[in-house]
N, C-alpha and C. Protein backbone atom coordinates (compact mmCIF):
# COMPACT_ATOMS: atom_id res chain seq x y z
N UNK A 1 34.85 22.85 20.65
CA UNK A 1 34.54 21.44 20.50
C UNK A 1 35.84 20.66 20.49
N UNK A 2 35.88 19.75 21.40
CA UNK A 2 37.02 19.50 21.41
C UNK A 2 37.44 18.10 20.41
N UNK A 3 38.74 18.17 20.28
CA UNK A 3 38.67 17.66 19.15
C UNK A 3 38.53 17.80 17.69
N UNK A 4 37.88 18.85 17.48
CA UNK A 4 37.61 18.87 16.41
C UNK A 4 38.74 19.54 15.43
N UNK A 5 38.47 18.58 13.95
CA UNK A 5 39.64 19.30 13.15
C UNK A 5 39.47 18.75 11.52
N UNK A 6 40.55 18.65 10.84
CA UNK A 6 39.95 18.43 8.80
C UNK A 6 40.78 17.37 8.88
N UNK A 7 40.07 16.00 8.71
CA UNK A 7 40.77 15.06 8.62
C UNK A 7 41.52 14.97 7.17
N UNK A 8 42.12 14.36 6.99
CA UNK A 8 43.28 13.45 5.88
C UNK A 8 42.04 12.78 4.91
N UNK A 9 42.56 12.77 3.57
CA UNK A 9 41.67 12.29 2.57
C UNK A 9 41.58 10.49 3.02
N UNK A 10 42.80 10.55 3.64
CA UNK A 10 43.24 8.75 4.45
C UNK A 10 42.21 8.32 5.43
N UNK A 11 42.02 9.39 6.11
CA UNK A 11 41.43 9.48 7.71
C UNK A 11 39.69 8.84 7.04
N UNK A 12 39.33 9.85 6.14
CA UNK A 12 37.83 9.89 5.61
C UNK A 12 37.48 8.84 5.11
N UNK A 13 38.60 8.12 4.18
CA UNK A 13 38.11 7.15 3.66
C UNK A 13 38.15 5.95 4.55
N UNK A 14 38.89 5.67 5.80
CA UNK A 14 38.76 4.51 6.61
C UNK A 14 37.81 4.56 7.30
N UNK A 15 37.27 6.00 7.36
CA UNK A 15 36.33 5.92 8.50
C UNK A 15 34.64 5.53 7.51
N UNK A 16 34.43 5.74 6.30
CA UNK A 16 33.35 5.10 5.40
C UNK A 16 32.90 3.95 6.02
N UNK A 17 31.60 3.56 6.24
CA UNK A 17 31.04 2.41 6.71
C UNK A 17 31.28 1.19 5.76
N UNK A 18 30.90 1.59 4.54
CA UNK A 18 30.35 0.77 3.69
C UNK A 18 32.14 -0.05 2.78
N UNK A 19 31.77 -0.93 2.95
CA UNK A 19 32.67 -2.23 2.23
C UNK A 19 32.97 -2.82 1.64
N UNK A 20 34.27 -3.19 0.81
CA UNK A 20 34.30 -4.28 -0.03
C UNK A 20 33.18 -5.48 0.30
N UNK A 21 32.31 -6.01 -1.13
CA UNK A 21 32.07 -5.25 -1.97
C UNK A 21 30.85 -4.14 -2.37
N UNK A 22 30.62 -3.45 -1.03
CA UNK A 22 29.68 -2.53 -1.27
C UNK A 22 30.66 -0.98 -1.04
N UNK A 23 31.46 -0.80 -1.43
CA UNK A 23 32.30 0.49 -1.09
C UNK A 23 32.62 0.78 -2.73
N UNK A 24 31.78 1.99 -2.87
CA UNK A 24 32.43 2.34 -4.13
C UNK A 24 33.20 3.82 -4.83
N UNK A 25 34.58 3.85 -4.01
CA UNK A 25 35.03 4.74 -3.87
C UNK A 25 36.41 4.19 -3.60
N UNK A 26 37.50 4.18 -4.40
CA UNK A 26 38.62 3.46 -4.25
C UNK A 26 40.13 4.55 -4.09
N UNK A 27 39.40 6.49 -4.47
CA UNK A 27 40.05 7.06 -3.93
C UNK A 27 39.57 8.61 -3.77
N UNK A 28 40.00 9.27 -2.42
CA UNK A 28 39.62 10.30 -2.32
C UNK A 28 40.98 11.84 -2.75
N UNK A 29 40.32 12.10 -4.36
CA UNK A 29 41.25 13.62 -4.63
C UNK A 29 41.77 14.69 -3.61
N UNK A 30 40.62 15.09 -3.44
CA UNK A 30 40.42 16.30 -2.89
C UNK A 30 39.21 16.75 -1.93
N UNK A 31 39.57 17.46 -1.19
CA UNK A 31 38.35 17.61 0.05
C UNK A 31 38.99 18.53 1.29
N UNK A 32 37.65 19.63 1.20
CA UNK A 32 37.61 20.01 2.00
C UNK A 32 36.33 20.89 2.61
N UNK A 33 36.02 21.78 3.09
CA UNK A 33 34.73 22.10 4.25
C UNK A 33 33.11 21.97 2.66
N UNK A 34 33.94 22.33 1.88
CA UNK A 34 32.81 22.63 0.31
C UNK A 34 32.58 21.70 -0.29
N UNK A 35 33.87 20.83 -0.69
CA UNK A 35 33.57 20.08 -1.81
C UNK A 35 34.64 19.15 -1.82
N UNK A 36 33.99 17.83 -2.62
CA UNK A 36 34.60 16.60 -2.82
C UNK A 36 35.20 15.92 -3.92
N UNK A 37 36.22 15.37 -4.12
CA UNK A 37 36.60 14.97 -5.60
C UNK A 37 36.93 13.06 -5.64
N UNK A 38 36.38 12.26 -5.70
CA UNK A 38 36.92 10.98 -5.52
C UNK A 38 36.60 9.83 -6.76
N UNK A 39 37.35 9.11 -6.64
CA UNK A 39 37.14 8.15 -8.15
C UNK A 39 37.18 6.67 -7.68
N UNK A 40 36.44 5.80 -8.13
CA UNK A 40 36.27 4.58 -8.47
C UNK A 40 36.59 3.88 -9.73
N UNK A 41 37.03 2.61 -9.66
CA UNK A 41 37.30 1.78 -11.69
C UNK A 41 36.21 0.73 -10.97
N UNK A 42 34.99 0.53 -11.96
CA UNK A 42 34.23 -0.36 -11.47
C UNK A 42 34.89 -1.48 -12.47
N UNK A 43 34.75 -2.65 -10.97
CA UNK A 43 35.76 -3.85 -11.18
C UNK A 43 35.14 -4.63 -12.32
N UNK A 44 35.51 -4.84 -13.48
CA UNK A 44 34.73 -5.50 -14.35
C UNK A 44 34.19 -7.04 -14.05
N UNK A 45 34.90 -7.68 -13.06
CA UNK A 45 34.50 -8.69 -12.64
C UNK A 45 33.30 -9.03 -11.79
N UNK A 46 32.89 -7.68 -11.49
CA UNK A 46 31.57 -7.70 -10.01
C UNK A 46 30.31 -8.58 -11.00
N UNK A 47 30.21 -9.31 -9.61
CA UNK A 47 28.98 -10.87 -9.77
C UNK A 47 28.07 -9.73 -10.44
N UNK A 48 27.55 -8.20 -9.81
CA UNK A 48 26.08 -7.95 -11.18
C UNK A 48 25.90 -7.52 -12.52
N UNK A 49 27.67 -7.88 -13.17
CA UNK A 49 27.46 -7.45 -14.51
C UNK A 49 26.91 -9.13 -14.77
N UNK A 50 26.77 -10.37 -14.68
CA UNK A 50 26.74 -11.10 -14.97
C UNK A 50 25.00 -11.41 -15.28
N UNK A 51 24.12 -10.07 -14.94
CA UNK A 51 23.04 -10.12 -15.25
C UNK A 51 22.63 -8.47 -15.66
N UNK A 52 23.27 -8.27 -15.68
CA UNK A 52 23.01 -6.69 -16.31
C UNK A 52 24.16 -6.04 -17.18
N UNK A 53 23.46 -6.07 -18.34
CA UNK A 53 22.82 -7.20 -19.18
C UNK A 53 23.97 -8.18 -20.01
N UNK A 54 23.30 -9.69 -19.86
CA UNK A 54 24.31 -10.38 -20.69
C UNK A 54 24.84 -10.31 -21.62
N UNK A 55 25.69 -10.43 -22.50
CA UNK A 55 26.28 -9.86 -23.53
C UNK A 55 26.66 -7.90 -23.80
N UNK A 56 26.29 -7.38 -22.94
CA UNK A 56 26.53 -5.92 -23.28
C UNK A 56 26.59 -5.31 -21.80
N UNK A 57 27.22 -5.84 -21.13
CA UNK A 57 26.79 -5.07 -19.60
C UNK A 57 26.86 -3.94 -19.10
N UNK A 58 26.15 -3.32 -18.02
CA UNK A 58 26.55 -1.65 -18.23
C UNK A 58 26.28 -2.02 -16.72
N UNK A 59 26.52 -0.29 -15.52
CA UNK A 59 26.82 -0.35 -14.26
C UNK A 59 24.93 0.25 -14.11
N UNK A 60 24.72 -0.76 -13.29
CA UNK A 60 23.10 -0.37 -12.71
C UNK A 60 23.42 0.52 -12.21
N UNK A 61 22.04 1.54 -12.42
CA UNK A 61 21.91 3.29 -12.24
C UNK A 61 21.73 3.42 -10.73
N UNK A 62 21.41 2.06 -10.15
CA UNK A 62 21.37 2.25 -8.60
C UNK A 62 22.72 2.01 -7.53
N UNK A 63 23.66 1.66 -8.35
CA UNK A 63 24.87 1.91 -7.94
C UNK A 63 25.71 2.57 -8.29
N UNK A 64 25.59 3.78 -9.10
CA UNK A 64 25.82 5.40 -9.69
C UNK A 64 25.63 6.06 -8.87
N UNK A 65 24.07 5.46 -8.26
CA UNK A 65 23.96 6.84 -6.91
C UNK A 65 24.18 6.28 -6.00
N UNK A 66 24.33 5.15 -5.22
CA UNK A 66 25.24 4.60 -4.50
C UNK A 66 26.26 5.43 -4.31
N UNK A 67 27.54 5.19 -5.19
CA UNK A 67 28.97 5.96 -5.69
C UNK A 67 28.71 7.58 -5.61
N UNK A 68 27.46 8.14 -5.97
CA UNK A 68 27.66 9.32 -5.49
C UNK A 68 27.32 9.67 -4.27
N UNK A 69 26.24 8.95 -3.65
CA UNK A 69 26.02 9.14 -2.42
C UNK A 69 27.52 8.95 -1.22
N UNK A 70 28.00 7.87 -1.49
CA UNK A 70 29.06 7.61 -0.81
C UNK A 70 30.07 8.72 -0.50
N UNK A 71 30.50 9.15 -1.91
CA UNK A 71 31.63 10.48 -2.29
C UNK A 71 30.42 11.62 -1.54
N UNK A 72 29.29 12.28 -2.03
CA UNK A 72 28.96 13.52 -1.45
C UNK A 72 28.30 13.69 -0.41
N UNK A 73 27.82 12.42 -0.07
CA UNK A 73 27.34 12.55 1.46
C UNK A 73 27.57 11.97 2.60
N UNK A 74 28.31 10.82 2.69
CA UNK A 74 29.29 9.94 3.46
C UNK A 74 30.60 10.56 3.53
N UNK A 75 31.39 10.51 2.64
CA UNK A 75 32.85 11.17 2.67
C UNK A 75 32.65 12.70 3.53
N UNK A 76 31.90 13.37 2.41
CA UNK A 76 31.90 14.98 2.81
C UNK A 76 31.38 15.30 3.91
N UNK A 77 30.11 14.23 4.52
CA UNK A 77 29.83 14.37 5.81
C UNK A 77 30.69 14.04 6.79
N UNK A 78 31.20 13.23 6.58
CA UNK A 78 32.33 12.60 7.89
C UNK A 78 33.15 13.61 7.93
N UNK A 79 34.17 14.49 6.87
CA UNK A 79 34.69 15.54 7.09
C UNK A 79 34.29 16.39 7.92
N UNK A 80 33.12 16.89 7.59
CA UNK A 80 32.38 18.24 7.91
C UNK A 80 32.46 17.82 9.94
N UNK A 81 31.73 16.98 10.30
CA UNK A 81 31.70 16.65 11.06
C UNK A 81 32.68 16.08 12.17
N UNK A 82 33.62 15.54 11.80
CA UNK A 82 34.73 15.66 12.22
C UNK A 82 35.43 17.46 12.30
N UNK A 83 35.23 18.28 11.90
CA UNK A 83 35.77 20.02 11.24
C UNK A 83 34.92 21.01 12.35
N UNK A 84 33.63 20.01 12.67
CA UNK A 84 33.04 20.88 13.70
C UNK A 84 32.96 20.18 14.65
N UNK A 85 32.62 18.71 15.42
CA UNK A 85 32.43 18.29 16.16
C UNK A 85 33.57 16.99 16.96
N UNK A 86 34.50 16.71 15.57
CA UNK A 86 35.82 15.92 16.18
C UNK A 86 35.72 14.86 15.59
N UNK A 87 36.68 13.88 15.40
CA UNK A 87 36.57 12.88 15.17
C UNK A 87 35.70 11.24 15.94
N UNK A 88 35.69 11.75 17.21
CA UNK A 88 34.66 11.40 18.02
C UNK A 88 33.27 11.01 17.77
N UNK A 89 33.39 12.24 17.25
CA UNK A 89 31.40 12.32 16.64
C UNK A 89 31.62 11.63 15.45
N UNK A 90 32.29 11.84 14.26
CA UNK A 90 32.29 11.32 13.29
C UNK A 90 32.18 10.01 13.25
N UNK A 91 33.01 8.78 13.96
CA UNK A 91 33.46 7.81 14.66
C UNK A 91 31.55 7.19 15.08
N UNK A 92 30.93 8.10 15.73
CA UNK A 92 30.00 7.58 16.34
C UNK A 92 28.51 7.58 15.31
N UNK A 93 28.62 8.05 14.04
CA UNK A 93 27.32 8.17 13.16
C UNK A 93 27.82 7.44 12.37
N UNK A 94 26.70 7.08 12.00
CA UNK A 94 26.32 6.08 10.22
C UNK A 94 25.59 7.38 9.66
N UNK A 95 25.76 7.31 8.46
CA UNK A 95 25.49 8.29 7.55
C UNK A 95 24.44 7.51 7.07
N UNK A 96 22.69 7.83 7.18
CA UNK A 96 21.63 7.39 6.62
C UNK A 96 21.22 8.25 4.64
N UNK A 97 21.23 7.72 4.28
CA UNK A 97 20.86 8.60 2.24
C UNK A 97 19.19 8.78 2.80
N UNK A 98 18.62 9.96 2.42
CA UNK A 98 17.87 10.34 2.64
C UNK A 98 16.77 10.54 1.43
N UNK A 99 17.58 11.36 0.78
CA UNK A 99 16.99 11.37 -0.83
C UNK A 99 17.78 11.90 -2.04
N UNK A 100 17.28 11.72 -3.08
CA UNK A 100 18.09 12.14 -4.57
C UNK A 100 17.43 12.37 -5.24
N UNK A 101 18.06 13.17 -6.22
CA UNK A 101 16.94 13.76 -7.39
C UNK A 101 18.19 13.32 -8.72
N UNK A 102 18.52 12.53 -9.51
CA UNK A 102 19.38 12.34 -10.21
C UNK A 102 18.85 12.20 -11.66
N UNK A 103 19.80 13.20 -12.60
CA UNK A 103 19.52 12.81 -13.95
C UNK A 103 20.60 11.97 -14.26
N UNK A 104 20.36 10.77 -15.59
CA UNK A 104 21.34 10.21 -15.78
C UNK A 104 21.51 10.75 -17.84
N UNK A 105 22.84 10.59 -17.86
CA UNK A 105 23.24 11.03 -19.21
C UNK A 105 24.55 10.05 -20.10
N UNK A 106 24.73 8.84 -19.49
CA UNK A 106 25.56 8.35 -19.96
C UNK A 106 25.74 7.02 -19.14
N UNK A 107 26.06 6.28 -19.99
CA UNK A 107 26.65 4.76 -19.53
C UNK A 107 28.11 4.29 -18.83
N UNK A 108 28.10 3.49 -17.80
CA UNK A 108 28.98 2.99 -17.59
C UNK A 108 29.28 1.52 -17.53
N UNK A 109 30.68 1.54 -18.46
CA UNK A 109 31.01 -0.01 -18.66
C UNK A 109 31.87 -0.61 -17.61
N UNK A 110 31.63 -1.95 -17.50
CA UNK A 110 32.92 -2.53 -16.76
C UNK A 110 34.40 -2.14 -17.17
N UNK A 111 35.12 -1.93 -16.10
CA UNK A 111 36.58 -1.84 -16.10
C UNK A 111 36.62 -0.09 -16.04
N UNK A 112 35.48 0.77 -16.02
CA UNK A 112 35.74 2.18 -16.61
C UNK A 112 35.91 2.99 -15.11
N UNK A 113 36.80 4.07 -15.04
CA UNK A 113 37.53 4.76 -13.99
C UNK A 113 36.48 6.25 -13.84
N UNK A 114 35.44 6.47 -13.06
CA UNK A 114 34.79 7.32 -12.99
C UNK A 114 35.79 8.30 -11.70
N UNK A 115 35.23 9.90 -12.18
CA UNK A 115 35.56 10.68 -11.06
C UNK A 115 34.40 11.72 -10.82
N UNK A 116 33.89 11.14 -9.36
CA UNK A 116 33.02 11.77 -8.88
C UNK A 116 33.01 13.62 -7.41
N UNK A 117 32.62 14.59 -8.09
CA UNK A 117 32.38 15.93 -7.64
C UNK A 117 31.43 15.81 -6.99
N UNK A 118 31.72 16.35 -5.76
CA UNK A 118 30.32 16.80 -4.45
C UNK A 118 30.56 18.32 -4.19
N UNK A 119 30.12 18.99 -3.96
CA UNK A 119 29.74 20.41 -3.74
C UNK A 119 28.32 20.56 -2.79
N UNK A 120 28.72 20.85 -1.32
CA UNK A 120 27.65 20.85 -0.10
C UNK A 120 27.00 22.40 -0.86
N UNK A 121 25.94 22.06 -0.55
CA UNK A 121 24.85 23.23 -0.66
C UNK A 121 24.63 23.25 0.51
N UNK A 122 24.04 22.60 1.60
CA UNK A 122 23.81 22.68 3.02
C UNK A 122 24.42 21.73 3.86
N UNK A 123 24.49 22.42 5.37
CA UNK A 123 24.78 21.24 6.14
C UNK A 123 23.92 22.14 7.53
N UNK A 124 22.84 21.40 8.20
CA UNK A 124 22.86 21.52 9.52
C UNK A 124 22.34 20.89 10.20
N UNK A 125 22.81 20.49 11.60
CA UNK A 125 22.14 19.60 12.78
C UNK A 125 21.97 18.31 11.81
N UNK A 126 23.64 17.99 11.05
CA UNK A 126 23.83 16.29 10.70
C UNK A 126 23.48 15.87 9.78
N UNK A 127 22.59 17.00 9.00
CA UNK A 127 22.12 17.06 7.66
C UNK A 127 22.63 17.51 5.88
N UNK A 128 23.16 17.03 5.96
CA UNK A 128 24.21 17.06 4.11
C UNK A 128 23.37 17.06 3.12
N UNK A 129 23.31 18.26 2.23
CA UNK A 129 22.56 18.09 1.11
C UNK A 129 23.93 18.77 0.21
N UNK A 130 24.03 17.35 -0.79
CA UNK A 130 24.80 18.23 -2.20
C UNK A 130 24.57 17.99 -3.56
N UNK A 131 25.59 18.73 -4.35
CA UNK A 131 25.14 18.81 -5.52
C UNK A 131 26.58 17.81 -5.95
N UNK A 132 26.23 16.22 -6.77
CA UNK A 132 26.76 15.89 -7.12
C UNK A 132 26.98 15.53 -8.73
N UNK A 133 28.41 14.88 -9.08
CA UNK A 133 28.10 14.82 -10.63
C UNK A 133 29.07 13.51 -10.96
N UNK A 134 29.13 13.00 -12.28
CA UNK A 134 29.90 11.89 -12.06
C UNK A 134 30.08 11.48 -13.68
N UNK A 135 31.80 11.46 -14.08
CA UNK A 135 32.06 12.06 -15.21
C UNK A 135 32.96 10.61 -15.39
N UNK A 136 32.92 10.43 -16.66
CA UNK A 136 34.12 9.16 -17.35
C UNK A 136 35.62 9.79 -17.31
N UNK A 137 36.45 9.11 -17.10
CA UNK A 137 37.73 10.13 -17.46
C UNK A 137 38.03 10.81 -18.22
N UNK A 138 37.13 10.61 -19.14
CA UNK A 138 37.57 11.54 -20.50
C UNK A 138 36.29 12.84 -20.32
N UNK A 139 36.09 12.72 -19.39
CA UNK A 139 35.19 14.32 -19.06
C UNK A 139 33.89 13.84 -19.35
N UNK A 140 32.84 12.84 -19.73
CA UNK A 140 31.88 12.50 -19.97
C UNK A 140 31.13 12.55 -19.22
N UNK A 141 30.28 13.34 -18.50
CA UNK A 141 29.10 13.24 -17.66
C UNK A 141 28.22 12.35 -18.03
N UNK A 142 27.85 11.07 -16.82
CA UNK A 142 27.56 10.26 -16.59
C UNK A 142 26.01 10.15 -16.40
N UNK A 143 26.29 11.21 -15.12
CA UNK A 143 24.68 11.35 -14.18
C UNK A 143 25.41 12.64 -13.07
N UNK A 144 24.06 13.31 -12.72
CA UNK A 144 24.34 14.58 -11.63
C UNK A 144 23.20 14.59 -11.04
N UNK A 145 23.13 15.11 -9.28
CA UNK A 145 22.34 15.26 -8.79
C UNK A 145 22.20 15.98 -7.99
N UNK A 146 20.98 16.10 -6.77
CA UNK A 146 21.04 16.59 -5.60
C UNK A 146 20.93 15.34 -4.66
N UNK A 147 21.51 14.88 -3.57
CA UNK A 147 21.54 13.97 -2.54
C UNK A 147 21.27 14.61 -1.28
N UNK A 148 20.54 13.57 -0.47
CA UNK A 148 20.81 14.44 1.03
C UNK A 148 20.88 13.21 1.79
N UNK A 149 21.97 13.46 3.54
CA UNK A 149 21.99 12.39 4.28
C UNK A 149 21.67 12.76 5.38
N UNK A 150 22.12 12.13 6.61
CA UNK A 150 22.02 13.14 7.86
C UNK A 150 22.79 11.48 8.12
N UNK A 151 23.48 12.38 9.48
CA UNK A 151 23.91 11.51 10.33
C UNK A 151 23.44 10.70 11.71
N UNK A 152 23.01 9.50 11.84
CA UNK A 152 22.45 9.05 12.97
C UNK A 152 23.34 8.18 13.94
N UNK A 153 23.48 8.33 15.26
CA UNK A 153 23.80 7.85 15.92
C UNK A 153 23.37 5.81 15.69
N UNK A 154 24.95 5.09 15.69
CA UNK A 154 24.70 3.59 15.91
C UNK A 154 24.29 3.37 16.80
């Protein structure tokens, strides 16, 4: 396959669709064909703490799996895919979220620096299923799941 090769933790993260301010992944650890390591500080200023909830705000559970989806099935897919098919291919899919099964175990506040673990259980014909988890810096598990994406042609 030509082309093909393990991009740069640099490479992966430019190539992410998703954007300021829907990108929630501000850096990628570690990565490679297995598994993912990347962290976000959710900006304490983002317009939806300003309703969730007033006076005590915490990070909606639907942008937890957002943040993990991003790190274990966007990031780790674009790798993978780029590793077998080139940067080419990678370049040419949007990464669709397919489904999740997520427990949650902990709160997150504004300003707080999460680091999120992906570990592929499967990948085939564009299809990413992993096992993700998502911990406070001080080791606090947050929420963990199973995610799956696949990649579709724009």
């Amino acid at each position: 396959m030509s082309g093909a090769r393990n991009l740069t933790a640099k490479e992966v993260l430019d190539l992410i669709p998703q954007q300021e301010p829907f990108r929630f992944i501000d850096e990628i650890l570690e990565i490679d064909e297995d598994h993912i390591v990347a962290s976000y500080t959710w900006r304490a200023d983002a317009d939806f703490y300003r309703g969730h909830f007033p006076g005590n705000p915490i990070t909606p559970g639907v942008l937890l799996v957002e943040s993990m989806a991003q790190t274990g099935v966007v990031a780790l897919g674009l790798y993978t895919l780029a590793s077998q098919g080139g940067i080419d291919d990678a370049k040419k899919l949007v990464t669709v979220f397919t489904d999740a099964n997520v427990d949650f175990s902990g709160l997150v506040k504004p300003g707080a620096r999460v680091v999120i673990t992906g570990r592929k259980l499967f990948y085939r014909r564009r299809k990413l299923r992993s096992e993700v988890e998502m911990h406070l810096e001080d080791g606090t598990l947050v929420c963990s799941g199973v995610l799956s994406g696949m990649g579709v042609t724009q």
